[in-house]
N, C-alpha and C. Protein backbone atom coordinates (compact mmCIF):
# COMPACT_ATOMS: atom_id res chain seq x y z
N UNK A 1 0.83 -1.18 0.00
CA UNK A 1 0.00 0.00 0.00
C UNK A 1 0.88 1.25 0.00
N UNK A 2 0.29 2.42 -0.59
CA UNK A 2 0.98 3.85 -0.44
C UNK A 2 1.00 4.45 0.15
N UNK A 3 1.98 4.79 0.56
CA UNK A 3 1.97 5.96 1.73
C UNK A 3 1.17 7.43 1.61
N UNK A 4 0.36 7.63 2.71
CA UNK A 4 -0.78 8.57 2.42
C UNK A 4 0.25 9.70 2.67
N UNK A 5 -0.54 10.80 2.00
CA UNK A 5 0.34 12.44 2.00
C UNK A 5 0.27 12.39 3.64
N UNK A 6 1.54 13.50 3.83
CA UNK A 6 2.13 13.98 4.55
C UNK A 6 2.98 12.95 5.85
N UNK A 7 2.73 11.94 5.14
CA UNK A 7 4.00 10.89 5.75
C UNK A 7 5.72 11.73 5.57
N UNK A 8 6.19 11.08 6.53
CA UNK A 8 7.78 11.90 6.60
C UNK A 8 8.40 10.22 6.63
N UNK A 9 9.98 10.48 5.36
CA UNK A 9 10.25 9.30 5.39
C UNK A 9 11.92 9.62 5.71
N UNK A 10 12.93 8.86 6.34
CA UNK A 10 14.09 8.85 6.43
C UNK A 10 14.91 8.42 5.43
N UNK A 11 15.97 8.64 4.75
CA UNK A 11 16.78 8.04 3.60
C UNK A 11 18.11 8.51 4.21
N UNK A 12 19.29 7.58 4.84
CA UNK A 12 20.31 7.69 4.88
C UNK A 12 21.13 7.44 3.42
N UNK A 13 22.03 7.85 3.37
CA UNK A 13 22.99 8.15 2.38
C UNK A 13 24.00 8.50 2.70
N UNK A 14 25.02 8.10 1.86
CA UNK A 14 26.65 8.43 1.99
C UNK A 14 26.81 9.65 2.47
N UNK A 15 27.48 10.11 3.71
CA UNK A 15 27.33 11.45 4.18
C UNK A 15 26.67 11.94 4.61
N UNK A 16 25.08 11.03 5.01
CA UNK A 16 24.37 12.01 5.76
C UNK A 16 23.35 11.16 5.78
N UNK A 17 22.10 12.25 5.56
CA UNK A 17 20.74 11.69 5.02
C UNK A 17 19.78 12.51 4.58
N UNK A 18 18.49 12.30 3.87
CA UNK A 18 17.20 13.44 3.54
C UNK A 18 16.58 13.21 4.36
N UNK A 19 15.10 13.82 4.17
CA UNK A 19 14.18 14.00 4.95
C UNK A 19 13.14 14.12 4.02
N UNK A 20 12.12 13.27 3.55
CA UNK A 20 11.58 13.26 1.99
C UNK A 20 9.76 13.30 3.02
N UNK A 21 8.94 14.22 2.10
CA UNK A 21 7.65 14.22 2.58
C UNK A 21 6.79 14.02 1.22
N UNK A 22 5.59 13.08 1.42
CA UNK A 22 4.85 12.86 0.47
C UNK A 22 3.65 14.24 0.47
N UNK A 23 3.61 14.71 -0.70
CA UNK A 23 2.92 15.71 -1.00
C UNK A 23 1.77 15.76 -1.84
N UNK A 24 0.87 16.20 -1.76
CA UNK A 24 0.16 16.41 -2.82
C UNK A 24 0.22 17.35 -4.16
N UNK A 25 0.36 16.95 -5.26
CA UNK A 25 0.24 17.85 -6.43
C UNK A 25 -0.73 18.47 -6.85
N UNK A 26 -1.19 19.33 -6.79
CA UNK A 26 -2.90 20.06 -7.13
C UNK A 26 -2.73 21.38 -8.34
N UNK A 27 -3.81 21.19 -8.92
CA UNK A 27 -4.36 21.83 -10.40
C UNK A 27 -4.88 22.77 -9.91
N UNK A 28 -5.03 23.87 -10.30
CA UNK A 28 -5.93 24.74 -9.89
C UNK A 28 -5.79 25.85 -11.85
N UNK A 29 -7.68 25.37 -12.14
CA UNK A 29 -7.51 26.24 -13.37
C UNK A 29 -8.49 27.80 -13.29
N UNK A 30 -7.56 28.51 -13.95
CA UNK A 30 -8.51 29.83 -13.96
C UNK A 30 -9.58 30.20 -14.01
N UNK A 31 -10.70 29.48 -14.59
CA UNK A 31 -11.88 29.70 -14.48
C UNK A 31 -12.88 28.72 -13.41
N UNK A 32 -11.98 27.34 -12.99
CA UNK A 32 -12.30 27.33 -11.63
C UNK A 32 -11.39 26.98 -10.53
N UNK A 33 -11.64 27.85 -9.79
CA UNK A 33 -10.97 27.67 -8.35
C UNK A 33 -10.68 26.73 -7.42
N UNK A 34 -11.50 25.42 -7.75
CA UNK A 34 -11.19 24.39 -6.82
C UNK A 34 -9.88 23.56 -7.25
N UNK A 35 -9.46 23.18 -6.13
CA UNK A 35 -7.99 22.38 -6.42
C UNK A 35 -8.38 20.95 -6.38
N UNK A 36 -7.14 20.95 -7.56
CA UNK A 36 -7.90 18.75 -7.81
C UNK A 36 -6.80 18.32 -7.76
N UNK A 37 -6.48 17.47 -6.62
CA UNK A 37 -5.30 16.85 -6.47
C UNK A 37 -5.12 15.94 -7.70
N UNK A 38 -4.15 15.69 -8.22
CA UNK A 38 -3.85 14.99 -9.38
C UNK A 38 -2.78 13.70 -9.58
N UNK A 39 -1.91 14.27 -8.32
CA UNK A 39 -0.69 13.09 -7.89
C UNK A 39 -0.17 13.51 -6.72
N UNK A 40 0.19 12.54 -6.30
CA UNK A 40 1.15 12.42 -5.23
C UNK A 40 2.57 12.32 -5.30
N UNK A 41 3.70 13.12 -5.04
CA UNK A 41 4.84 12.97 -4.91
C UNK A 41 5.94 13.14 -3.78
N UNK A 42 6.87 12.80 -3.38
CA UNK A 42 7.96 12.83 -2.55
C UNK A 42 9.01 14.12 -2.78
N UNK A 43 9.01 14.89 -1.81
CA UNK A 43 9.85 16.52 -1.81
C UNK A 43 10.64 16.10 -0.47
N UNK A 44 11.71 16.25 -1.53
CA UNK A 44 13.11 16.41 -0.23
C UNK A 44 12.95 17.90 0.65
N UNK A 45 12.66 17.71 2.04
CA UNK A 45 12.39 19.24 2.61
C UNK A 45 13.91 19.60 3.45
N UNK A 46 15.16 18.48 3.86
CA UNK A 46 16.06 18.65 4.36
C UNK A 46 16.94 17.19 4.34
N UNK A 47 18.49 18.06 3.40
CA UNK A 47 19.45 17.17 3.54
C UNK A 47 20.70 17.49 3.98
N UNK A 48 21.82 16.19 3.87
CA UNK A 48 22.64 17.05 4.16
C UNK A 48 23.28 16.53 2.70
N UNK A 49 22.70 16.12 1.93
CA UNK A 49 23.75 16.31 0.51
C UNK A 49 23.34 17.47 -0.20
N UNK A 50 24.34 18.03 -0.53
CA UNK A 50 23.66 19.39 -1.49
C UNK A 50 23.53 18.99 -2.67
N UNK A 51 22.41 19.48 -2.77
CA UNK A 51 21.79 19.29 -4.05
C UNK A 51 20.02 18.76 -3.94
N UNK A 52 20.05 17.98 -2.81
CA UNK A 52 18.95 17.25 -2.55
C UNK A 52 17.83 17.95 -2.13
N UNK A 53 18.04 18.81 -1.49
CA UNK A 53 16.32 19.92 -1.39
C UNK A 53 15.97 20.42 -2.21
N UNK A 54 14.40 20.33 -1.93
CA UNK A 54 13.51 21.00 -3.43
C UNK A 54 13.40 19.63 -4.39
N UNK A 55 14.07 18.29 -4.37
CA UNK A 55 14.05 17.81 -5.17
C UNK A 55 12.68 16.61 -4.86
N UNK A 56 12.04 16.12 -6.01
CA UNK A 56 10.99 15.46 -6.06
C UNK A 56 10.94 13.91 -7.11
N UNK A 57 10.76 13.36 -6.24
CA UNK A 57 10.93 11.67 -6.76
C UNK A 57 9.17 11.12 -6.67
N UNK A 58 9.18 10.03 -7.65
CA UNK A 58 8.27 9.09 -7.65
C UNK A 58 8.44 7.80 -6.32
N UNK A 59 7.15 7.64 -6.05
CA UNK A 59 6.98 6.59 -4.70
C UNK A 59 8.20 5.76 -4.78
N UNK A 60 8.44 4.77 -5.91
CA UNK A 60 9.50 3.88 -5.78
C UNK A 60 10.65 3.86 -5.27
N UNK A 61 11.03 5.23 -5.88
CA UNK A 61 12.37 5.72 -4.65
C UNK A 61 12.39 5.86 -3.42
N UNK A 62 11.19 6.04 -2.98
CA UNK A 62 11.34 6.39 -1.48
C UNK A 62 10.52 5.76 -0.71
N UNK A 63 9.67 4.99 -0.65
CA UNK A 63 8.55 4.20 0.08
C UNK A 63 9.23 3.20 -0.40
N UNK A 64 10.35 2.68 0.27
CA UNK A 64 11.24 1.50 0.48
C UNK A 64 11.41 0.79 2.31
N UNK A 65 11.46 0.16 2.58
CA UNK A 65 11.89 -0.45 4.00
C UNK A 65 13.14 -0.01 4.53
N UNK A 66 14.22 0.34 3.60
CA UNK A 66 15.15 1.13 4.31
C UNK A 66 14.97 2.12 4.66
N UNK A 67 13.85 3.20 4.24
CA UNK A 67 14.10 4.44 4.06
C UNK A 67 12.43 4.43 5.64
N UNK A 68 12.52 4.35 6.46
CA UNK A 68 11.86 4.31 7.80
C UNK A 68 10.68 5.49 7.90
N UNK A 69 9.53 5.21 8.11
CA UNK A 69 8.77 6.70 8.29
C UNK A 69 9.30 7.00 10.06
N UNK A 70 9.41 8.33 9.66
CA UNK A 70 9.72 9.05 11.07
C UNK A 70 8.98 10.01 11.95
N UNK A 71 8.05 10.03 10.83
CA UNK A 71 6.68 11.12 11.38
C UNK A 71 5.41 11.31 10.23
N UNK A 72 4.96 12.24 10.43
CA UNK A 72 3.58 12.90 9.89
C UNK A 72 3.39 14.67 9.83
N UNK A 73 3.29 14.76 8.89
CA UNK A 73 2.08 15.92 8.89
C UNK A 73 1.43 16.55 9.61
N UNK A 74 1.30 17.47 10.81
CA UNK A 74 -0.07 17.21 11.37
C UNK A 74 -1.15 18.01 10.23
N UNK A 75 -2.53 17.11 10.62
CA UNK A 75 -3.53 17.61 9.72
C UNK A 75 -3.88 17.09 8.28
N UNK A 76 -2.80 16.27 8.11
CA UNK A 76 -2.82 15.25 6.91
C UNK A 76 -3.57 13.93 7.03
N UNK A 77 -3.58 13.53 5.83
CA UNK A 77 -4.70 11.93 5.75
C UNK A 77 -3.59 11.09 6.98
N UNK A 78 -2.07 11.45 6.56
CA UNK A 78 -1.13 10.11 7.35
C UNK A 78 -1.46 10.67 8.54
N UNK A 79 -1.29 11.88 9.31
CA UNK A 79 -1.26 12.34 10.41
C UNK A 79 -2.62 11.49 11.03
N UNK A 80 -3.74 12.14 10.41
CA UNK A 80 -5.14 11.27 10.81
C UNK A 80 -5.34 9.87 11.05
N UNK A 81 -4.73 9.10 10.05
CA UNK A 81 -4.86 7.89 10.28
C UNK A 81 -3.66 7.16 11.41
N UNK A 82 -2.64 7.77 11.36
CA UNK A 82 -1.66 7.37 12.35
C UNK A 82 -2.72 7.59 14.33
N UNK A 83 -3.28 8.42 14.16
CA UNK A 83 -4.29 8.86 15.35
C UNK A 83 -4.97 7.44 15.71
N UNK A 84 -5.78 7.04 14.87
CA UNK A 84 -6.75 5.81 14.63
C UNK A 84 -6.22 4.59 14.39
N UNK A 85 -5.21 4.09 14.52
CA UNK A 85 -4.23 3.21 14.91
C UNK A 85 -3.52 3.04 15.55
């Protein structure tokens, strides 16, 4: 199963490690205002390799067993459901 938005995942790496959060991607068109989520992706929010923030991967890379969830969102679907379990 996929990891619901705003899961926080760990990725060690040579020299350090990221800090990768599943995000939502949302549309929003000019003549209407509502936002339609469209995909889900993984945003590096803190590393220590440079280069690695700001950067955005597909699930496979990062919803791995090495790479450990370490938290949540608060206010997110993961945050919520982590509550109820």
């Amino acid at each position: 199963m996929s990891d619901l938005i705003g899961t926080i995942r760990r990725e060690e790496h040579e020299g350090g490690f990221s800090i990768w959060a599943k995000v939502a991607q949302a549309q929003v068109h000019a003549f209407n205002p509502v936002r339609t989520v469209v995909a889900a992706e993984w945003l590096c929010v803190y590393s220590t390799a440079e280069g690695n923030c700001g950067e955005r991967l597909h699930r496979m890379f990062v919803e791995r067993d090495a790479n450990p969830v370490v938290g949540f969102v608060p206010g997110t679907p993961a945050a919520e459901q982590a509550v109820t379990t």
